[in-house]
N, C-alpha and C. Protein backbone atom coordinates (compact mmCIF):
# COMPACT_ATOMS: atom_id res chain seq x y z
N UNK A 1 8.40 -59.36 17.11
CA UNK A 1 9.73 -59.93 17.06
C UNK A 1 10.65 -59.09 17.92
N UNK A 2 11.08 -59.96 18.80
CA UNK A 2 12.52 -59.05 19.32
C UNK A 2 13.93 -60.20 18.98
N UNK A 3 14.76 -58.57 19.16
CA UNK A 3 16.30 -59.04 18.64
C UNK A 3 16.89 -58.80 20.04
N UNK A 4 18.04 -60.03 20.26
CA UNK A 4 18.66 -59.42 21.37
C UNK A 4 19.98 -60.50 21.35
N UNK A 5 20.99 -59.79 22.05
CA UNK A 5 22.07 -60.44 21.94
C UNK A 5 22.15 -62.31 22.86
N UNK A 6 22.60 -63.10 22.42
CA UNK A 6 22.86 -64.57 23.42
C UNK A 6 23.07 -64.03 24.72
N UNK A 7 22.71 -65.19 25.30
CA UNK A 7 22.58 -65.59 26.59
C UNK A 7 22.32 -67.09 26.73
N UNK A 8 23.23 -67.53 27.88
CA UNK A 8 23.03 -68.62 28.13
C UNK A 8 21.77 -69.37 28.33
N UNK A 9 20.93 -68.59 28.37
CA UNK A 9 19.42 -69.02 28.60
C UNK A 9 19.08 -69.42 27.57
N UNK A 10 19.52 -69.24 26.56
CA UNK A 10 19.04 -69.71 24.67
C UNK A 10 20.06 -70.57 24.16
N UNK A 11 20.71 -71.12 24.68
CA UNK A 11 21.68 -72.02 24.30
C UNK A 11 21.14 -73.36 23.68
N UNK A 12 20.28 -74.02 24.45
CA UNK A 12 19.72 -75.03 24.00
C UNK A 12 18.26 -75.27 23.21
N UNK A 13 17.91 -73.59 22.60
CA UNK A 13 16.63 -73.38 21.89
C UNK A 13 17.81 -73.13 20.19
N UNK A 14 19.20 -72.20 20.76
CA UNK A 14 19.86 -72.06 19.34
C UNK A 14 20.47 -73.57 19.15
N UNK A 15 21.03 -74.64 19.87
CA UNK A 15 21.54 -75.74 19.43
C UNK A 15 20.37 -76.55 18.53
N UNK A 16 19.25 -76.35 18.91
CA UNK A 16 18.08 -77.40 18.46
C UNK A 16 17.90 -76.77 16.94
N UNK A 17 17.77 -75.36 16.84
CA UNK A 17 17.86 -74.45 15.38
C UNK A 17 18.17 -75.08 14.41
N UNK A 18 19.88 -75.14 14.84
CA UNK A 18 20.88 -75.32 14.24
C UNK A 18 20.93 -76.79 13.92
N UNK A 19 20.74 -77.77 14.59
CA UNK A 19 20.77 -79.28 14.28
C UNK A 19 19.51 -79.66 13.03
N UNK A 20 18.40 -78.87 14.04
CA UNK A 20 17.25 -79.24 12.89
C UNK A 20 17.48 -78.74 11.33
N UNK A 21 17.59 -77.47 11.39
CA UNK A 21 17.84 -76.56 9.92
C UNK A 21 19.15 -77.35 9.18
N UNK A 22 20.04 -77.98 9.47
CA UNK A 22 21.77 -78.57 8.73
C UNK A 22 20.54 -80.12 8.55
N UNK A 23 20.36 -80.48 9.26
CA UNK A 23 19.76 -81.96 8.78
C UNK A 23 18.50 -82.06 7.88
N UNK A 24 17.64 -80.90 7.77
CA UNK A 24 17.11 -80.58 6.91
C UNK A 24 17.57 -79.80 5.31
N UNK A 25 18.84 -79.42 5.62
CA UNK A 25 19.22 -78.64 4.53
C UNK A 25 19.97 -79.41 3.58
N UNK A 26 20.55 -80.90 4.31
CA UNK A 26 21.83 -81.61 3.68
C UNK A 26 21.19 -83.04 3.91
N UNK A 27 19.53 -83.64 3.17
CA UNK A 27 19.39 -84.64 3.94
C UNK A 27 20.03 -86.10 2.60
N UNK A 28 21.22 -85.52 1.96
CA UNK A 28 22.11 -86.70 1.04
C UNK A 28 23.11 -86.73 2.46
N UNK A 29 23.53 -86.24 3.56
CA UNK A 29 23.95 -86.94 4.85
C UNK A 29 23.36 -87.50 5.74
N UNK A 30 23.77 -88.26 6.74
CA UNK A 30 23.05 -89.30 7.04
C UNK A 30 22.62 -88.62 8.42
N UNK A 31 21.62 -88.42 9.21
CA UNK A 31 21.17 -87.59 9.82
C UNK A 31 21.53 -87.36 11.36
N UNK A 32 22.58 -88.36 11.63
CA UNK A 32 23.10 -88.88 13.22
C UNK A 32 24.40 -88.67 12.77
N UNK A 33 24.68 -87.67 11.75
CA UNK A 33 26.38 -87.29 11.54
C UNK A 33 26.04 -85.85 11.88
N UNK A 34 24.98 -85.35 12.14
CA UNK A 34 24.96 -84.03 13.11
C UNK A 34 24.78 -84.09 14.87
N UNK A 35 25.20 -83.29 15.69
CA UNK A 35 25.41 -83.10 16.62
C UNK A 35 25.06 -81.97 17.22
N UNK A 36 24.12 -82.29 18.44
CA UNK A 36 23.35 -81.21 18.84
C UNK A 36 24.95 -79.99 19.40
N UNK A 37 25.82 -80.40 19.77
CA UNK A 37 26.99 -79.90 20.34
C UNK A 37 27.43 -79.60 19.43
N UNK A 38 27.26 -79.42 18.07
CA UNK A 38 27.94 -78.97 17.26
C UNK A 38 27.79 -77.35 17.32
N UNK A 39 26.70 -76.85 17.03
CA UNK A 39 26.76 -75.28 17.24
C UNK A 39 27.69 -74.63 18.29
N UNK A 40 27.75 -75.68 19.26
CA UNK A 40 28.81 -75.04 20.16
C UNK A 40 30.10 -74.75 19.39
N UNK A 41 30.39 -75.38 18.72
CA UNK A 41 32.04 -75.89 18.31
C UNK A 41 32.05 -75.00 17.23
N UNK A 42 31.06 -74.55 16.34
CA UNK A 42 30.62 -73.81 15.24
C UNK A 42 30.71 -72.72 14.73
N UNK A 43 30.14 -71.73 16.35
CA UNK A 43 30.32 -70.56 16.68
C UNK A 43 31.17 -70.01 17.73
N UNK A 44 31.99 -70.82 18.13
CA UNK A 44 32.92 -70.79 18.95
C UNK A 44 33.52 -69.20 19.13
N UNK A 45 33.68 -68.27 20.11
CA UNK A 45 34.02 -67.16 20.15
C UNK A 45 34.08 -65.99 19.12
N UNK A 46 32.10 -66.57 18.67
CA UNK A 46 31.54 -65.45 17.81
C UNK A 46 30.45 -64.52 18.57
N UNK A 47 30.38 -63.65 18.01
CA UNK A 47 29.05 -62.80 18.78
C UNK A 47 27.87 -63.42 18.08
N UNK A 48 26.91 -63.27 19.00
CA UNK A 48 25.97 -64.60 18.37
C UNK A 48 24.49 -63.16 18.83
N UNK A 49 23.23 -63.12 18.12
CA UNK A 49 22.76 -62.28 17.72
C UNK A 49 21.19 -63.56 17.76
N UNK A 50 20.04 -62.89 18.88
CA UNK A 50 19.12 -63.85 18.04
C UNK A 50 17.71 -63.34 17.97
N UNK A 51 16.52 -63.74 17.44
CA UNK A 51 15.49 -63.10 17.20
C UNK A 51 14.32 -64.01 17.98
N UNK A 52 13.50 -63.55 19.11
CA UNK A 52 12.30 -64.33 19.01
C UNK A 52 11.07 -63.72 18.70
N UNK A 53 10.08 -64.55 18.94
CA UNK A 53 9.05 -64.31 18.11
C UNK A 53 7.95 -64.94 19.41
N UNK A 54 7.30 -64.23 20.09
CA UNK A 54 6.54 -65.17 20.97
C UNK A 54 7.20 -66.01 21.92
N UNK A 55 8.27 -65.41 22.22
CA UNK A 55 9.21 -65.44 23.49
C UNK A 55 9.97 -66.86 23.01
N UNK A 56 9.57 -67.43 21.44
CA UNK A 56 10.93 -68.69 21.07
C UNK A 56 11.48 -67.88 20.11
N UNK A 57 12.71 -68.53 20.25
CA UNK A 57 13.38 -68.16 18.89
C UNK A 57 13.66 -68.94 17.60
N UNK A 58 13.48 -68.16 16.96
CA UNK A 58 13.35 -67.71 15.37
C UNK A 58 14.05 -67.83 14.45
N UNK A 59 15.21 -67.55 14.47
CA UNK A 59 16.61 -66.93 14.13
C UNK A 59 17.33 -66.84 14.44
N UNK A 60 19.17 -66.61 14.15
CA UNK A 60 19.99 -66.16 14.91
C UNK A 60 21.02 -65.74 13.78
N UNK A 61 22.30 -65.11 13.96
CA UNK A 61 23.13 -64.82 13.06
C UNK A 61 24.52 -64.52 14.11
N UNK A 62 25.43 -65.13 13.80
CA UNK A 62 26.89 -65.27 14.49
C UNK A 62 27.55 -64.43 13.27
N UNK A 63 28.52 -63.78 14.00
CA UNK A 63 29.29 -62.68 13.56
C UNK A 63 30.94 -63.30 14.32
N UNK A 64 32.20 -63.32 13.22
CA UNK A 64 33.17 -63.26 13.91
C UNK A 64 34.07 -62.27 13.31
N UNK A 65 33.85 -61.30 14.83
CA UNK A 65 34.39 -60.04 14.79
C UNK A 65 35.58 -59.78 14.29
N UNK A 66 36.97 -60.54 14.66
CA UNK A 66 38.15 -59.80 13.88
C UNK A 66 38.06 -59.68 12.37
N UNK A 67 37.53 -60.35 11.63
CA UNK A 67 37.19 -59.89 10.24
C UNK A 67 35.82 -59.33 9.90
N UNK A 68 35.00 -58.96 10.93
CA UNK A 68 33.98 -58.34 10.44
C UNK A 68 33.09 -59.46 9.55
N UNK A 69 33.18 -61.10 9.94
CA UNK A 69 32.53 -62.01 8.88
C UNK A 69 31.09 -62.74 9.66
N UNK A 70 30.15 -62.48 8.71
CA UNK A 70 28.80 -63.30 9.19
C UNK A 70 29.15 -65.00 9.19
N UNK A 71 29.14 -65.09 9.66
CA UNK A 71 29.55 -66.71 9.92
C UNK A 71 28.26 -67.28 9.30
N UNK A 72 27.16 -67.36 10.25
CA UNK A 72 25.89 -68.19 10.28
C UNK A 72 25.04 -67.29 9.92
N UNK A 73 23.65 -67.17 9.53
CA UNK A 73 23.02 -66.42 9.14
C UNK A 73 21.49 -67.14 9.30
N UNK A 74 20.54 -67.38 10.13
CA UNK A 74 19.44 -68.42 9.79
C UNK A 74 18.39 -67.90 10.59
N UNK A 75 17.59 -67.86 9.49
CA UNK A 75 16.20 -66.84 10.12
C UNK A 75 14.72 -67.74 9.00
């Protein structure tokens, strides 16, 4: 496993994460009321943190810094 900070290069491996894991987690919503563009809007000017595993990733965890708050957390 490696940890390493975002990069635009993982943008569209963390959007897919994030769509799959919320539509799996909440499936009493209807499953086309998530949006792959949503993580964008989500973590919006957070430090974003992610883990792969066999060069995909795994995990990630968004941090928004002026309060020191874990936003997202999904591993």
């Amino acid at each position: 496993m490696e940890i390493k900070e975002f990069s635009a290069c993982n943008l569209e491996s963390l959007r897919k994460l994030y769509l799959d894991s919320r539509r799996d987690s909440f499936p009493w919503l209807k499953a086309d009321s998530f949006r792959i563009e949503d993580f964008d809007r989500d973590s919006q000017s957070e430090r974003i943190w992610l883990s792969e595993v066999l060069g995909n990733v795994a995990g990630f965890i968004s941090i928004w810094e002026p309060d020191n708050f874990i936003h997202h957390l999904y591993v």
